[in-house]
C-alpha atoms as a PDB file:
ATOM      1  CA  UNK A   1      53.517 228.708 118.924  1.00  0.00           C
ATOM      2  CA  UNK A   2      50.939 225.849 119.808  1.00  0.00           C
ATOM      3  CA  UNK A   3      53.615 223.791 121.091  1.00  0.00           C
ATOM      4  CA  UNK A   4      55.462 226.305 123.342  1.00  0.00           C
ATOM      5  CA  UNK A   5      51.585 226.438 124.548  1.00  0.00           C
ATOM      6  CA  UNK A   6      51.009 223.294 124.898  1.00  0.00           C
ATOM      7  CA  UNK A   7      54.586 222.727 126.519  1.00  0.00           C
ATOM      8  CA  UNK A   8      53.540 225.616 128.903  1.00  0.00           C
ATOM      9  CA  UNK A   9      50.666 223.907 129.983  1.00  0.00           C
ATOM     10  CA  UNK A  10      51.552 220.220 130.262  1.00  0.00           C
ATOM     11  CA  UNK A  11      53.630 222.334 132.974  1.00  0.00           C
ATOM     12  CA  UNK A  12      51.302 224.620 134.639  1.00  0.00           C
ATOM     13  CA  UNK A  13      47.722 223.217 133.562  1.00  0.00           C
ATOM     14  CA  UNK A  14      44.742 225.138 132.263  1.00  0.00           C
ATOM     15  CA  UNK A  15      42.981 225.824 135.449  1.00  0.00           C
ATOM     16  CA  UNK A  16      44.457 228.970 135.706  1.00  0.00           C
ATOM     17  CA  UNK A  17      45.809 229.736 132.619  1.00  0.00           C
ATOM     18  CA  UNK A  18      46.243 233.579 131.469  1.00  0.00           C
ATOM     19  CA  UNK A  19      47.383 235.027 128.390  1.00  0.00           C
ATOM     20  CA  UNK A  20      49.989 237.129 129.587  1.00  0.00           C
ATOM     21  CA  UNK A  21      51.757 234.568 131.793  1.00  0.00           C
ATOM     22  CA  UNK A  22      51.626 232.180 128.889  1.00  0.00           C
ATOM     23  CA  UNK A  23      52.701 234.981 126.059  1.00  0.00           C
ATOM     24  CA  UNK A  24      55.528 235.825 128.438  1.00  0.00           C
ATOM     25  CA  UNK A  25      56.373 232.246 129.020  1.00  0.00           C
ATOM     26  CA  UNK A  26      56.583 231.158 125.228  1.00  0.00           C
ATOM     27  CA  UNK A  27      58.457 234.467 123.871  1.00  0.00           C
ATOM     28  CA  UNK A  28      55.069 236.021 122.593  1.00  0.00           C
ATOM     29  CA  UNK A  29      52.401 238.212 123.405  1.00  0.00           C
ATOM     30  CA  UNK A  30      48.948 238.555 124.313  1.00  0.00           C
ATOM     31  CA  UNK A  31      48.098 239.691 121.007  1.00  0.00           C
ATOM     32  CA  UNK A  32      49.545 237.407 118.917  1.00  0.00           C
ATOM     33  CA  UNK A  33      48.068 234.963 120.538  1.00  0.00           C
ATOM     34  CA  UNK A  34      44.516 236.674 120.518  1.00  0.00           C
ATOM     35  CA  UNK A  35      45.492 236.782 116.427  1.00  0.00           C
ATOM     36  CA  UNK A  36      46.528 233.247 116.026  1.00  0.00           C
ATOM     37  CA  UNK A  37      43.667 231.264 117.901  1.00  0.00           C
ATOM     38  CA  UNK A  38      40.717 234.325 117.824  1.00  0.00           C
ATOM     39  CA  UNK A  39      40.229 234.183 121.914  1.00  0.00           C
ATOM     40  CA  UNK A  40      41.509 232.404 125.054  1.00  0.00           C
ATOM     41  CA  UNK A  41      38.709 230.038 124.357  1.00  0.00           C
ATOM     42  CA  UNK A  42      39.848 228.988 121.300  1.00  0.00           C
ATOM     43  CA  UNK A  43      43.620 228.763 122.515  1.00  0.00           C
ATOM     44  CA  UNK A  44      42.421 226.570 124.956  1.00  0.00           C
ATOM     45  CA  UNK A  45      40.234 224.372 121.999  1.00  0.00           C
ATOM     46  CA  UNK A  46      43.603 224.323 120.350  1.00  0.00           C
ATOM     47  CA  UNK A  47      45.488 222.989 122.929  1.00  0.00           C
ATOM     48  CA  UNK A  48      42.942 220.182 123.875  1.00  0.00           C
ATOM     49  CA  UNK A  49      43.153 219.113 120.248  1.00  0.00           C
ATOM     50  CA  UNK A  50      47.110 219.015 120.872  1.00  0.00           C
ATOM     51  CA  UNK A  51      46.744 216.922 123.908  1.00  0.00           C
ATOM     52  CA  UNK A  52      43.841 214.818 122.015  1.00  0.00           C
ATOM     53  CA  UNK A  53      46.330 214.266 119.548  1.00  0.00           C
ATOM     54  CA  UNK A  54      48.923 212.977 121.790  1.00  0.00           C
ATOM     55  CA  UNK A  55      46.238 210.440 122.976  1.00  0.00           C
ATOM     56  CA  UNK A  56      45.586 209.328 119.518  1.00  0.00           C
ATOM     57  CA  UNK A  57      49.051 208.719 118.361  1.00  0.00           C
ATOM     58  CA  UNK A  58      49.293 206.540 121.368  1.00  0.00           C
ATOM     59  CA  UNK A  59      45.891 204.596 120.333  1.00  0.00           C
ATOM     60  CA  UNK A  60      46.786 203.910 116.673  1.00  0.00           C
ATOM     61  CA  UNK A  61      50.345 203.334 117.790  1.00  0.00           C
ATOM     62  CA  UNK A  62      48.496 200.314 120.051  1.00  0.00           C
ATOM     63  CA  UNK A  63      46.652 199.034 116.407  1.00  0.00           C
ATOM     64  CA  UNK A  64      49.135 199.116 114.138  1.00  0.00           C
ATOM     65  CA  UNK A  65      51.838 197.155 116.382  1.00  0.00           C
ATOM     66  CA  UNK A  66      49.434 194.726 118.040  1.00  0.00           C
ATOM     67  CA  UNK A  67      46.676 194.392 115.596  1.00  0.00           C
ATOM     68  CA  UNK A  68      45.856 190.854 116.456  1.00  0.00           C
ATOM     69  CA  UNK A  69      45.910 191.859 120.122  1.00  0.00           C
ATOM     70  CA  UNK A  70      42.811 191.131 122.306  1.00  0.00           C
ATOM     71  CA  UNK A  71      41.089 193.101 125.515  1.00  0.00           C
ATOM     72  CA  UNK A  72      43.444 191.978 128.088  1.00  0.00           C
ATOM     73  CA  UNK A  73      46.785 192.633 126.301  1.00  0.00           C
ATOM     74  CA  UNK A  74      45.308 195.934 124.603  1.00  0.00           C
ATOM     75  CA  UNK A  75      44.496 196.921 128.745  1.00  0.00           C
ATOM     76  CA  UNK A  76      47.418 196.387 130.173  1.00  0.00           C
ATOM     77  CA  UNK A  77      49.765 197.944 127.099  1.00  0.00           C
ATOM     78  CA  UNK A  78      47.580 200.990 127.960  1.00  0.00           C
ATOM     79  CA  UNK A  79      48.541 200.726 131.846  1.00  0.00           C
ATOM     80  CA  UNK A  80      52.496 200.512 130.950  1.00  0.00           C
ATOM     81  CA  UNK A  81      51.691 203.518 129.094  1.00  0.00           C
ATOM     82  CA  UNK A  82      49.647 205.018 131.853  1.00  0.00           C
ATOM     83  CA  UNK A  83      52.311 204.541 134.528  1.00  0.00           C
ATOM     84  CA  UNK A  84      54.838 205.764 132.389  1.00  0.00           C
ATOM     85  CA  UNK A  85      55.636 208.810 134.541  1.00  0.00           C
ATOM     86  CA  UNK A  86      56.855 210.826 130.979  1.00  0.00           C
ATOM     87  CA  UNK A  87      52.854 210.960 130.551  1.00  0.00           C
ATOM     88  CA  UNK A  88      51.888 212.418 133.610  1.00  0.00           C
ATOM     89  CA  UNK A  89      51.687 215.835 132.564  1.00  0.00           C
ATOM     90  CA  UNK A  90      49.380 214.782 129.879  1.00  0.00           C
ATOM     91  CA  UNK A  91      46.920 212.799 131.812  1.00  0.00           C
ATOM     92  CA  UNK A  92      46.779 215.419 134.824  1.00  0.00           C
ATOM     93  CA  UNK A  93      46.108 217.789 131.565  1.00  0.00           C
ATOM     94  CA  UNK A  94      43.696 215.200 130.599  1.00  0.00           C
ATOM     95  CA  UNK A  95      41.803 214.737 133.818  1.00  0.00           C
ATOM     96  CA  UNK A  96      41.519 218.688 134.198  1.00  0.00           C
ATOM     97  CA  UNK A  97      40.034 218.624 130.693  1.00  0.00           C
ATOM     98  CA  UNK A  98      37.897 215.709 131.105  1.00  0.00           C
ATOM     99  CA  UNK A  99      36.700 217.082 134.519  1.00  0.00           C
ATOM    100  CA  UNK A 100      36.257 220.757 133.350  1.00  0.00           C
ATOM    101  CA  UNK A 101      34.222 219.210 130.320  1.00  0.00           C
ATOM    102  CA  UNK A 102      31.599 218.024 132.141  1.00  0.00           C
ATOM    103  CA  UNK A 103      31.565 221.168 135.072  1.00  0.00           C
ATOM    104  CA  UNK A 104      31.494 223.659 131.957  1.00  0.00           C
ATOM    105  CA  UNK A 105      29.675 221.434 129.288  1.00  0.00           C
ATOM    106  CA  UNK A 106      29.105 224.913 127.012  1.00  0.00           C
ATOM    107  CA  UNK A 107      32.782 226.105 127.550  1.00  0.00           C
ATOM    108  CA  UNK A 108      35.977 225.597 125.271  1.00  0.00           C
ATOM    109  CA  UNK A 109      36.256 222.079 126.903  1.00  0.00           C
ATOM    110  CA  UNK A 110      32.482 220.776 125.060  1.00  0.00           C
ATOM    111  CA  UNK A 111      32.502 217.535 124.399  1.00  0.00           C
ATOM    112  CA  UNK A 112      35.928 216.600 125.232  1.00  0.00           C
ATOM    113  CA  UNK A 113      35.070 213.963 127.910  1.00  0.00           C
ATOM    114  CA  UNK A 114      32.236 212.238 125.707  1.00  0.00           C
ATOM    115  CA  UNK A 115      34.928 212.662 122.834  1.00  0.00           C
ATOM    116  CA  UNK A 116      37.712 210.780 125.065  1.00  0.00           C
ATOM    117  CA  UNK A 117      35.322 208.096 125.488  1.00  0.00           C
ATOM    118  CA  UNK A 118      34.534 206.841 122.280  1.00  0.00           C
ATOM    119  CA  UNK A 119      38.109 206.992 121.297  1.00  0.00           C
ATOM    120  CA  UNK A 120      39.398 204.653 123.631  1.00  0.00           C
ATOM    121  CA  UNK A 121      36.140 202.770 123.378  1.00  0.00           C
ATOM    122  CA  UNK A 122      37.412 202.219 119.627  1.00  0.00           C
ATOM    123  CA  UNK A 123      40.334 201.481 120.828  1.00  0.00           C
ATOM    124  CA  UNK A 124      39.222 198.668 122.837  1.00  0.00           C
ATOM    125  CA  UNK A 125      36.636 197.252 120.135  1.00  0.00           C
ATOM    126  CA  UNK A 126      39.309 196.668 117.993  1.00  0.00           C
ATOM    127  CA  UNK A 127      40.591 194.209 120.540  1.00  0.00           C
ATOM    128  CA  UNK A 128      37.532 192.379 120.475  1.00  0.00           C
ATOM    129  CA  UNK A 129      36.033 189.519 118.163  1.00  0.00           C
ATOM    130  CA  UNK A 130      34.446 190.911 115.547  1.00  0.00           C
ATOM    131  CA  UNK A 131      30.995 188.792 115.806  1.00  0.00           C
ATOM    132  CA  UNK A 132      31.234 190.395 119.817  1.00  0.00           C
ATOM    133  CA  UNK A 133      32.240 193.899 118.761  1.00  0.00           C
ATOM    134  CA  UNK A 134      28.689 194.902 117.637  1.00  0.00           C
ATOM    135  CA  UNK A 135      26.736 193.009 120.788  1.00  0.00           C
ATOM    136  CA  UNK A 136      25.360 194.552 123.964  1.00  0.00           C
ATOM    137  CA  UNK A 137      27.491 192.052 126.031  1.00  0.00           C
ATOM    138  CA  UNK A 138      30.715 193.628 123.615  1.00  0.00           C
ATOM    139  CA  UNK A 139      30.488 197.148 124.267  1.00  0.00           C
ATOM    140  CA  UNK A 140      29.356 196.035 128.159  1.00  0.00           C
ATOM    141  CA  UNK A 141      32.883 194.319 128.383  1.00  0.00           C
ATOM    142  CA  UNK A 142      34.830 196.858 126.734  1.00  0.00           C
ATOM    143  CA  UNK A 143      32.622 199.956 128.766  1.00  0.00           C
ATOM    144  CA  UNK A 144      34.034 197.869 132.028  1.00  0.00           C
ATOM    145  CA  UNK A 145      37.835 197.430 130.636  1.00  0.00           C
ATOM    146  CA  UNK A 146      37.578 201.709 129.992  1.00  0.00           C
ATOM    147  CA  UNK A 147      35.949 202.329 133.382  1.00  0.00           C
ATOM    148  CA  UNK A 148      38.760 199.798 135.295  1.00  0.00           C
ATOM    149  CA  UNK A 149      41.419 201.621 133.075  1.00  0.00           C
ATOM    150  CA  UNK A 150      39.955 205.322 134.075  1.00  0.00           C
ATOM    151  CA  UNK A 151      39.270 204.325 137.644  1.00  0.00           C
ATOM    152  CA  UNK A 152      42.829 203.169 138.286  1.00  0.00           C
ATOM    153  CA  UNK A 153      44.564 206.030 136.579  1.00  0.00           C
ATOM    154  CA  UNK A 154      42.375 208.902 138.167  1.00  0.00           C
ATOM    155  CA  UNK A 155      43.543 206.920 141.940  1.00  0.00           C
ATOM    156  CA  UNK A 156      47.136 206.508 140.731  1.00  0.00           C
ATOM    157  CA  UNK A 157      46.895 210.395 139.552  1.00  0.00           C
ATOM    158  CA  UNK A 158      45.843 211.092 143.255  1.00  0.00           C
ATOM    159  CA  UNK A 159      48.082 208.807 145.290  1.00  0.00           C
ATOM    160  CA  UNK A 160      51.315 207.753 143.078  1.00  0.00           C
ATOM    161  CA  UNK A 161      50.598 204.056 143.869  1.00  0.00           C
ATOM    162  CA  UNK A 162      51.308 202.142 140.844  1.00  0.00           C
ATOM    163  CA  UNK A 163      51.790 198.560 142.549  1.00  0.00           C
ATOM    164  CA  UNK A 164      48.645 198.641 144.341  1.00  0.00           C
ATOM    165  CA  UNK A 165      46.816 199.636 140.970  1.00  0.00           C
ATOM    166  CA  UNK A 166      48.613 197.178 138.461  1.00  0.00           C
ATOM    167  CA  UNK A 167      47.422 194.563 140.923  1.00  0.00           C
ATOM    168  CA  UNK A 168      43.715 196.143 140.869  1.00  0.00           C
ATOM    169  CA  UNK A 169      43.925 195.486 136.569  1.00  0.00           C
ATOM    170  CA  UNK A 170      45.759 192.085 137.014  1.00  0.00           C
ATOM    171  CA  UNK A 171      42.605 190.898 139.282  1.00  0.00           C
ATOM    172  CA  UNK A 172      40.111 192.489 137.061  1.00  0.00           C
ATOM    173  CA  UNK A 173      41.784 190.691 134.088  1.00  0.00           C
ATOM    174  CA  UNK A 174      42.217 187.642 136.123  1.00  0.00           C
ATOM    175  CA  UNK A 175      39.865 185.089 134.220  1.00  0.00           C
ATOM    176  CA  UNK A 176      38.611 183.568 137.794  1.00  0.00           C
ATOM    177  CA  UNK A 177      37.164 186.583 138.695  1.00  0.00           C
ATOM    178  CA  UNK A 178      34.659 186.344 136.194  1.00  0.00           C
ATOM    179  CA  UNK A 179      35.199 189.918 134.959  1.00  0.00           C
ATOM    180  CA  UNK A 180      38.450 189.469 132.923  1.00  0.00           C
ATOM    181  CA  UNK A 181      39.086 190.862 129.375  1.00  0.00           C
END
């Protein structure tokens, strides 16, 4: 049932989201899912944990195949993966989420941004040194690499324009700038 939810709203987002158009959608009702997840609230906890989950497999698919990886490759394996237009549901999911996380910090979405953070954070220590992963200058560098990464998805989320973006990660990786991974 979580799936066909979760399927349901990669489609049609949360903003919006009511029971019976879902139940109706997914060959169920109201009630059942009232039953299953206790209240729309926690439906909608259960399907940010779904989508969370998606993000993770990607993020622990990135350690175990380039473990020895560092900043600038893990950054720009996560932009082919951004771009990937098969992932744009998610991450419009993920940017409603993220947004409606901070707008409604005592709602179903609590904590979700801050928790988005630190896993990609991780995600980008483990591309680090390990004598730089525990330094102010470390999580400064990797802070910039997430906020680069975030910045360029949210505009390529808004206008579609993945050339114009790649080339705003390939400068700020670019070691001449100063800035790079």
């Amino acid at each position: 049932m979580l799936e066909r939810a979760y399927e349901y709203v990669l489609e049609q987002g949360l903003a919006d989201m009511s029971l019976r158009p879902l139940a109706a959608a997914i060959g169920s009702s109201p009630r059942v899912l009232l039953f299953l997840f206790g209240s729309k609230d926690g439906l909608v906890r259960a399907l940010l944990a779904r989508a969370r989950g998606d993000e993770l497999a990607f993020i622990e698919q990135v350690r175990s195949q380039k473990p020895e990886a560092d900043l600038a490759m893990i950054m720009r394996t996560t932009w082919r993966w951004l771009v990937d237009e098969r992932h744009r549901p998610l991450l419009v999911l993920w940017l409603e989420a993220y947004a409606r996380s901070l707008a409604e910090p005592d709602g179903p979405w609590a904590g979700f941004a801050a928790q988005t953070v630190e896993d990609w954070l991780l995600l980008l220590a483990s591309a680090q040194p390990r004598d730089r992963r525990h330094t102010k200058a470390g999580a400064a560098q990797r802070t910039l690499a997430l906020c680069v990464l975030r910045g360029a998805l949210i505009d390529l989320l808004a206008t579609g324009d993945v050339k114009r973006n790649t080339a705003a990660i390939e400068a700020h990786l670019r070691p001449a700038s100063g800035q790079g991974g």
